[in-house]
Protein backbone atom coordinates (compact mmCIF):
# COMPACT_ATOMS: atom_id res chain seq x y z
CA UNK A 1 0.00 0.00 0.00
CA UNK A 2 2.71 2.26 0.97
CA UNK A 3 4.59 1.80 -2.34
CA UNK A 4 1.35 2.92 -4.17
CA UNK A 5 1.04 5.95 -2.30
CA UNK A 6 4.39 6.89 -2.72
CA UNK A 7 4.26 6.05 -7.12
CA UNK A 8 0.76 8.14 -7.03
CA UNK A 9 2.74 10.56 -5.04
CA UNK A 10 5.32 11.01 -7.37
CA UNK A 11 3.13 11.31 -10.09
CA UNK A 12 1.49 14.00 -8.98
CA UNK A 13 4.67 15.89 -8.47
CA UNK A 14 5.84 14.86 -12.34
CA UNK A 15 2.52 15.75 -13.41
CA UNK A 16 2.48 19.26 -11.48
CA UNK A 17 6.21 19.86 -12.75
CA UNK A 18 4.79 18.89 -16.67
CA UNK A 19 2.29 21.68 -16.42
CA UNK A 20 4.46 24.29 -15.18
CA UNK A 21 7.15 23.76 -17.65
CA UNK A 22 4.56 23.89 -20.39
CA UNK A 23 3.03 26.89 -19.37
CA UNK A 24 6.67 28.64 -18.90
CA UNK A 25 7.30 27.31 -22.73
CA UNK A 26 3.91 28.72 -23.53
CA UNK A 27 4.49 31.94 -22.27
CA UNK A 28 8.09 31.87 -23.30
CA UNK A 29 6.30 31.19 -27.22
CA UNK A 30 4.25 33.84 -26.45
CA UNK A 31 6.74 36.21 -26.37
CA UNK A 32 9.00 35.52 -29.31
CA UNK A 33 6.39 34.41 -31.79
CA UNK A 34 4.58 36.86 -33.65
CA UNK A 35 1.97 35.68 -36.43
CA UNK A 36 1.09 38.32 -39.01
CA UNK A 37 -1.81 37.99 -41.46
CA UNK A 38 -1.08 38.71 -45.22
CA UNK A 39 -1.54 39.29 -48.72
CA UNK A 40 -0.70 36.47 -50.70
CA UNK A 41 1.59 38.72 -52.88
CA UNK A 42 3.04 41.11 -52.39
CA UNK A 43 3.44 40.85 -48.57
CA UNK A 44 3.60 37.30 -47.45
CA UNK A 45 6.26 37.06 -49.88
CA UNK A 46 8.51 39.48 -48.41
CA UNK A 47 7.53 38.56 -44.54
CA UNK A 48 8.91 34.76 -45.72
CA UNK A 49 12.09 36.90 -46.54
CA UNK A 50 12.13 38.71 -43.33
CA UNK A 51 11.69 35.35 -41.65
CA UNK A 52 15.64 34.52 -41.26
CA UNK A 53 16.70 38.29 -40.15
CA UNK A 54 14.03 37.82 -37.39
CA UNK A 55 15.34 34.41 -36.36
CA UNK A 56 18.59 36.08 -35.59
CA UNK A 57 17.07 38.49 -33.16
CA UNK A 58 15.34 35.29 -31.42
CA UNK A 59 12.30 35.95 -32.95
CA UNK A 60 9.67 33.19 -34.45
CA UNK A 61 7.41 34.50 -37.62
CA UNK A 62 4.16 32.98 -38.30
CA UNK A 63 2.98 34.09 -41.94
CA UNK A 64 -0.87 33.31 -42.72
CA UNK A 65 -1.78 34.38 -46.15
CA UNK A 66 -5.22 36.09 -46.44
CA UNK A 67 -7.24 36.65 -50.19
CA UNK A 68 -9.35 39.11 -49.26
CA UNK A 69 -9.22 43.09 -47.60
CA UNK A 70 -11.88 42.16 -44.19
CA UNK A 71 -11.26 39.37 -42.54
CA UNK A 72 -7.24 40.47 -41.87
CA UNK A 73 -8.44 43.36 -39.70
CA UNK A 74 -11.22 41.30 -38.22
CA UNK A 75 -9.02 38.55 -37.02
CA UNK A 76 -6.43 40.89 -35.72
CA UNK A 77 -9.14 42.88 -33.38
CA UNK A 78 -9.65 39.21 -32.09
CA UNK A 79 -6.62 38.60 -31.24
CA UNK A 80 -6.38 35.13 -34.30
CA UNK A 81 -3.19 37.00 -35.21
CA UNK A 82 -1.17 38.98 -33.64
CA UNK A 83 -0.57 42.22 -36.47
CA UNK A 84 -1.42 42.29 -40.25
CA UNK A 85 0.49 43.37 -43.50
CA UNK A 86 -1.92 44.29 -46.44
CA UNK A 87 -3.50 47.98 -46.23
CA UNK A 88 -2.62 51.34 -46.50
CA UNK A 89 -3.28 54.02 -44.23
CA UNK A 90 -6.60 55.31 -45.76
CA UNK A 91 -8.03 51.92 -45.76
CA UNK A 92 -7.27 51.15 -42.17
CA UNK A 93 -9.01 54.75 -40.74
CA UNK A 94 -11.79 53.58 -42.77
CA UNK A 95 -12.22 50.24 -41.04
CA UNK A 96 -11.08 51.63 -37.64
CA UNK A 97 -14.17 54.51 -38.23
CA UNK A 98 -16.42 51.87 -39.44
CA UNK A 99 -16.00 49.04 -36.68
CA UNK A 100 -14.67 50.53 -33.96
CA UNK A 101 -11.54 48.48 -33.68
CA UNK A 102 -8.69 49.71 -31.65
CA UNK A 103 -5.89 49.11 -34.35
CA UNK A 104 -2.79 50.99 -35.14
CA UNK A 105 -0.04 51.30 -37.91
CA UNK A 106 3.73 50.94 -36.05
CA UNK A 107 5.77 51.11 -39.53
CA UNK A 108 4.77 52.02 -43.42
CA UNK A 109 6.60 49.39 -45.35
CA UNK A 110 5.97 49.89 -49.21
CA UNK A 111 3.39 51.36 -51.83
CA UNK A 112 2.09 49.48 -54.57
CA UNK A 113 1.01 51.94 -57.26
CA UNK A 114 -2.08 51.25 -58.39
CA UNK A 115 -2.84 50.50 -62.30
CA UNK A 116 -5.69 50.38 -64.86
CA UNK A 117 -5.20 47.90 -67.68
CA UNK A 118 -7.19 46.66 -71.02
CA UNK A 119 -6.75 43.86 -73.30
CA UNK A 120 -8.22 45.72 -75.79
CA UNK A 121 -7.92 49.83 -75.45
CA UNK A 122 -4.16 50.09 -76.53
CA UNK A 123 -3.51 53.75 -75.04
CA UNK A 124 -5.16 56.61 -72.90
CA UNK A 125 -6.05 58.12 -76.20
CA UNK A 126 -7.96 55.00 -78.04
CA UNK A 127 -10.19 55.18 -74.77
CA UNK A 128 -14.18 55.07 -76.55
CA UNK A 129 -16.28 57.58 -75.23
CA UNK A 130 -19.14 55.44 -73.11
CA UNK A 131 -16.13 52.97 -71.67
CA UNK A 132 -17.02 51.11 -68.38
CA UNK A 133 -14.07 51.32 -65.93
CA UNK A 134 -14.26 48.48 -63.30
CA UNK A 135 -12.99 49.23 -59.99
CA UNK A 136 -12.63 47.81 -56.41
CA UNK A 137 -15.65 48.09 -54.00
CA UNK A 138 -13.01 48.96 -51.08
CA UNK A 139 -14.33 52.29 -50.27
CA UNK A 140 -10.95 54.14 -49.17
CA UNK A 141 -9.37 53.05 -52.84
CA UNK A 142 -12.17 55.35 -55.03
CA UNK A 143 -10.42 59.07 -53.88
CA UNK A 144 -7.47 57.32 -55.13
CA UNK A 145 -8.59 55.88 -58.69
CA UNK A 146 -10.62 59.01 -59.38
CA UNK A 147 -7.18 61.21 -58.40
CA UNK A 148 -5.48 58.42 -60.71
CA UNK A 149 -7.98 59.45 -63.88
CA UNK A 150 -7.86 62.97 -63.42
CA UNK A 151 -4.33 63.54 -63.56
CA UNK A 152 -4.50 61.84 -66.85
CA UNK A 153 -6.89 64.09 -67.79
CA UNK A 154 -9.79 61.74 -68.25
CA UNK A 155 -12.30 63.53 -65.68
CA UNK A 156 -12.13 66.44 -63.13
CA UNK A 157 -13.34 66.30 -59.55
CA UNK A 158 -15.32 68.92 -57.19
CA UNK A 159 -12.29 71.25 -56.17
CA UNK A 160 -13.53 71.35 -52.97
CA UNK A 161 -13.67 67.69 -51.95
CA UNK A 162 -10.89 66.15 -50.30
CA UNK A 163 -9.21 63.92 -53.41
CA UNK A 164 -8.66 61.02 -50.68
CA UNK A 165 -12.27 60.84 -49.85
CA UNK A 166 -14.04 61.69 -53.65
CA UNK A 167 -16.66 59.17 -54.68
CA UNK A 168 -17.74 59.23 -58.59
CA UNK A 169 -20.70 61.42 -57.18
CA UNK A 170 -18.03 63.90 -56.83
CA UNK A 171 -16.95 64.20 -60.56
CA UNK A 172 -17.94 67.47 -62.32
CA UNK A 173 -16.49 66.67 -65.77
CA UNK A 174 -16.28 63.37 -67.70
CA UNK A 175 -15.58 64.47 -71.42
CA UNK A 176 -15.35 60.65 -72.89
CA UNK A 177 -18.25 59.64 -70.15
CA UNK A 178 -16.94 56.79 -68.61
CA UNK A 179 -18.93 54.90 -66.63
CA UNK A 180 -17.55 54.22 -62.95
CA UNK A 181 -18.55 50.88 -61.72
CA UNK A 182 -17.33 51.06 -58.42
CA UNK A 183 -18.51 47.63 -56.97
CA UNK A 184 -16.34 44.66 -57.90
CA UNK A 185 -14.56 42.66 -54.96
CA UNK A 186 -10.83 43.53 -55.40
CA UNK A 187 -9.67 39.88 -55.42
CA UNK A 188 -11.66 39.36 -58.75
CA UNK A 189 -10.57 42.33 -60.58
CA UNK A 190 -8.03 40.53 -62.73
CA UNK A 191 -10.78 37.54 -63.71
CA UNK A 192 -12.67 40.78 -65.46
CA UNK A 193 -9.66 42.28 -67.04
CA UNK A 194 -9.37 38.77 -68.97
CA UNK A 195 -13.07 38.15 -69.59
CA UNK A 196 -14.58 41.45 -69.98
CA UNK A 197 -14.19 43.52 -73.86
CA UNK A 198 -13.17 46.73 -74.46
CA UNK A 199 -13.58 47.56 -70.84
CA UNK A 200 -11.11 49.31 -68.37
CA UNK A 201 -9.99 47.29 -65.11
CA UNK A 202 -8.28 48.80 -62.40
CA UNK A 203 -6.34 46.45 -60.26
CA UNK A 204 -4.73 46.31 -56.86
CA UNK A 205 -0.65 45.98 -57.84
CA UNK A 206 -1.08 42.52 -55.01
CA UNK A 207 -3.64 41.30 -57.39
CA UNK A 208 -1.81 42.15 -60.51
CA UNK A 209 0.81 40.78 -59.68
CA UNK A 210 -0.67 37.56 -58.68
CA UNK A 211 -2.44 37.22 -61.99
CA UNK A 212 1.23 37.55 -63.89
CA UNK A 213 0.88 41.38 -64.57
CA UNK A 214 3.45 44.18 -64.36
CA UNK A 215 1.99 47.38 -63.56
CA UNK A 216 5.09 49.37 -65.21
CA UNK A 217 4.81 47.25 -68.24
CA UNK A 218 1.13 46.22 -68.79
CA UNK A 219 -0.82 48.99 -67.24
CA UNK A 220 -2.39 51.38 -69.63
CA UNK A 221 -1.35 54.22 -66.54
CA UNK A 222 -0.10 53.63 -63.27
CA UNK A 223 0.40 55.54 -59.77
CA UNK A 224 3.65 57.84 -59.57
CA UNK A 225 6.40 56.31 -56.78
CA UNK A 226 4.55 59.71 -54.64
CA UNK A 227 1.75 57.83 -54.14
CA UNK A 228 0.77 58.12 -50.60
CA UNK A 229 -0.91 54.81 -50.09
CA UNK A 230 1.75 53.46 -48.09
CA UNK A 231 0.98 49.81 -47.07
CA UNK A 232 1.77 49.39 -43.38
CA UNK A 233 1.90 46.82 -40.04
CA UNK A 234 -1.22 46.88 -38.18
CA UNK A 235 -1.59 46.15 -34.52
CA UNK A 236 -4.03 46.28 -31.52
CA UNK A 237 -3.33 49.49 -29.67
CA UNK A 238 -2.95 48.02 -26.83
CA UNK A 239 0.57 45.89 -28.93
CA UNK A 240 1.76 49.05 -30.42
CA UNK A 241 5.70 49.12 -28.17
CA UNK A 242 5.62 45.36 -28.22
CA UNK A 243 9.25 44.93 -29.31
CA UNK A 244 8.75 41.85 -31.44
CA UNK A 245 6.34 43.90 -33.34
CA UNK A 246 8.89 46.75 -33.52
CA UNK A 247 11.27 44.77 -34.55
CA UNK A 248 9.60 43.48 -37.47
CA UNK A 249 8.80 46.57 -38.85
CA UNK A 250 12.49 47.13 -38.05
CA UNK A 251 13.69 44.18 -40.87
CA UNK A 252 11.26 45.40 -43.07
CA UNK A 253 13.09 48.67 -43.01
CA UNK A 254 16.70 46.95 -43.36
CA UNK A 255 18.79 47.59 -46.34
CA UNK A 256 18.24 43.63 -47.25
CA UNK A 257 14.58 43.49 -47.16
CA UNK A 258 14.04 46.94 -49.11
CA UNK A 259 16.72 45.13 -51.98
CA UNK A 260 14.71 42.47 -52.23
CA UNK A 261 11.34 44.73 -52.61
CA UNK A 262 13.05 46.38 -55.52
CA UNK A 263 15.10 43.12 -57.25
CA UNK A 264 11.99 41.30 -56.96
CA UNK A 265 9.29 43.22 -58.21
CA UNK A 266 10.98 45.57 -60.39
CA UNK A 267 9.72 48.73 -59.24
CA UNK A 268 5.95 47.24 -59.22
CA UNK A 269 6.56 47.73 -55.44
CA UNK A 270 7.93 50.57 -53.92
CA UNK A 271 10.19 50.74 -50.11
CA UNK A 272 9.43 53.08 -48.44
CA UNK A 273 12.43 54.13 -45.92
CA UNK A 274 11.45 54.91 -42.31
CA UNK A 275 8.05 54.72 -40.00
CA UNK A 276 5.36 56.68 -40.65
């Protein structure tokens, strides 16, 4: 009897000492692995690059790819992941106003200038007058297409609307009368620039890029490098000085990530230098 006592008795204590080393590991995990959501391209791409650098500093990554612009930010405000690499500024005040989330931007990382493309218009100037111009539903990206259009001269917007904000509503002159439909989901953009004639598409540079399209090269018109749509790491406020964060947005910034950015995509996305 006393020989059973003392093997329950002992494991107990093994038991006990099992559960505290695992929660010591856990919290130890916790610490030194960060998962980010991403886009598929551009962005996971360059986090798997980043990977090694953050090694060195003792730090895990955890890349999960997303397809789509909502459920990153949603999944980040629940705490699925623990920051997210996909949006610009403008798109994250709009969510943040919308929801109510208490996110934040620790680092701008790059800018992918947006494009419009055709199979079938070859220039600005063979544009038809009537031509439907297919564009994301993602509210915050409209200022930016419409800006796009009317520095080529294609339509002019209210001059006293904010160009960030305009919405086709705010166009005072369309001389070829396009037709802005602003209500395609992003993701399926490129599927209508290869299906749809004699139409104009404007696509995402994550999206074109995924489909096998260079913005400099196959774009009709693109974004200038000024563009101010600087994609960014998002966070919960309340992770904004965690230093594994920090220093992730720190690698992103190094000399050897922003080479890659440029080598790789050849100039279809832009480093930017230093935190915004």
């Amino acid at each position: 009897m006393k020989k059973i006592l003392i093997l329950v008795s002992l494991l107990a204590v093994l038991a006990l000492a099992a559960c505290g080393g695992g929660d010591e590991s856990s919290s130890e995990g916790d610490n030194n692995t960060i998962k980010v959501g991403a886009s598929s391209i551009p962005h996971a791409e360059i986090l798997e690059e980043a990977k090694p650098l953050l090694e060195e500093e003792g730090i895990t990554l955890e890349v999960e790819p997303y397809e789509d612009y909502v459920l990153p930010n949603d999944d980040l405000a629940n705490g699925e992941i623990d920051a997210n690499y996909f949006q610009h500024i403008p798109y994250l005040e709009q969510t943040i106003a919308d929801t109510g989330y208490e996110l934040t931007e620790i680092g701008g990382i790059h800018i992918e200038p947006i494009g419009v493309y055709s199979k079938d218009i070859p220039s600005v100037d063979d544009i038809p007058e009537g031509t439907e111009v297919i564009m994301s539903n993602s509210v915050p990206d409209h200022g930016r297409i419409l800006s796009l259009f009317e520095a080529k001269g294609l339509i002019t917007l209210d001059e006293n609307v904010d160009k960030e904000t305009a919405t086709v509503d705010d166009i005072v002159e369309n001389p070829k009368k396009l037709e802005f439909s602003p209500d395609y989901n992003a993701e399926l953009l490129p599927e209508y620039y290869n299906s749809e004639e004699n139409v104009l598409v404007v696509i995402n540079t994550n999206f074109a890029i995924q489909a096998g399209l260079n913005p400099l090269d196959d774009s009709l018109f693109v974004e200038g490098e000024e563009s101010p749509y600087v994609n960014v790491i998002a966070v919960r406020e309340e992770d904004k000085d965690k230093e594994a964060l920090n220093k992730l947005v720190d690698v992103l910034h190094s000399e050897e990530i922003q080479n890659y950015i440029l080598e790789e995509y050849e100039g279809a996305v832009v480093p930017v230098g230093g935190k915004e």
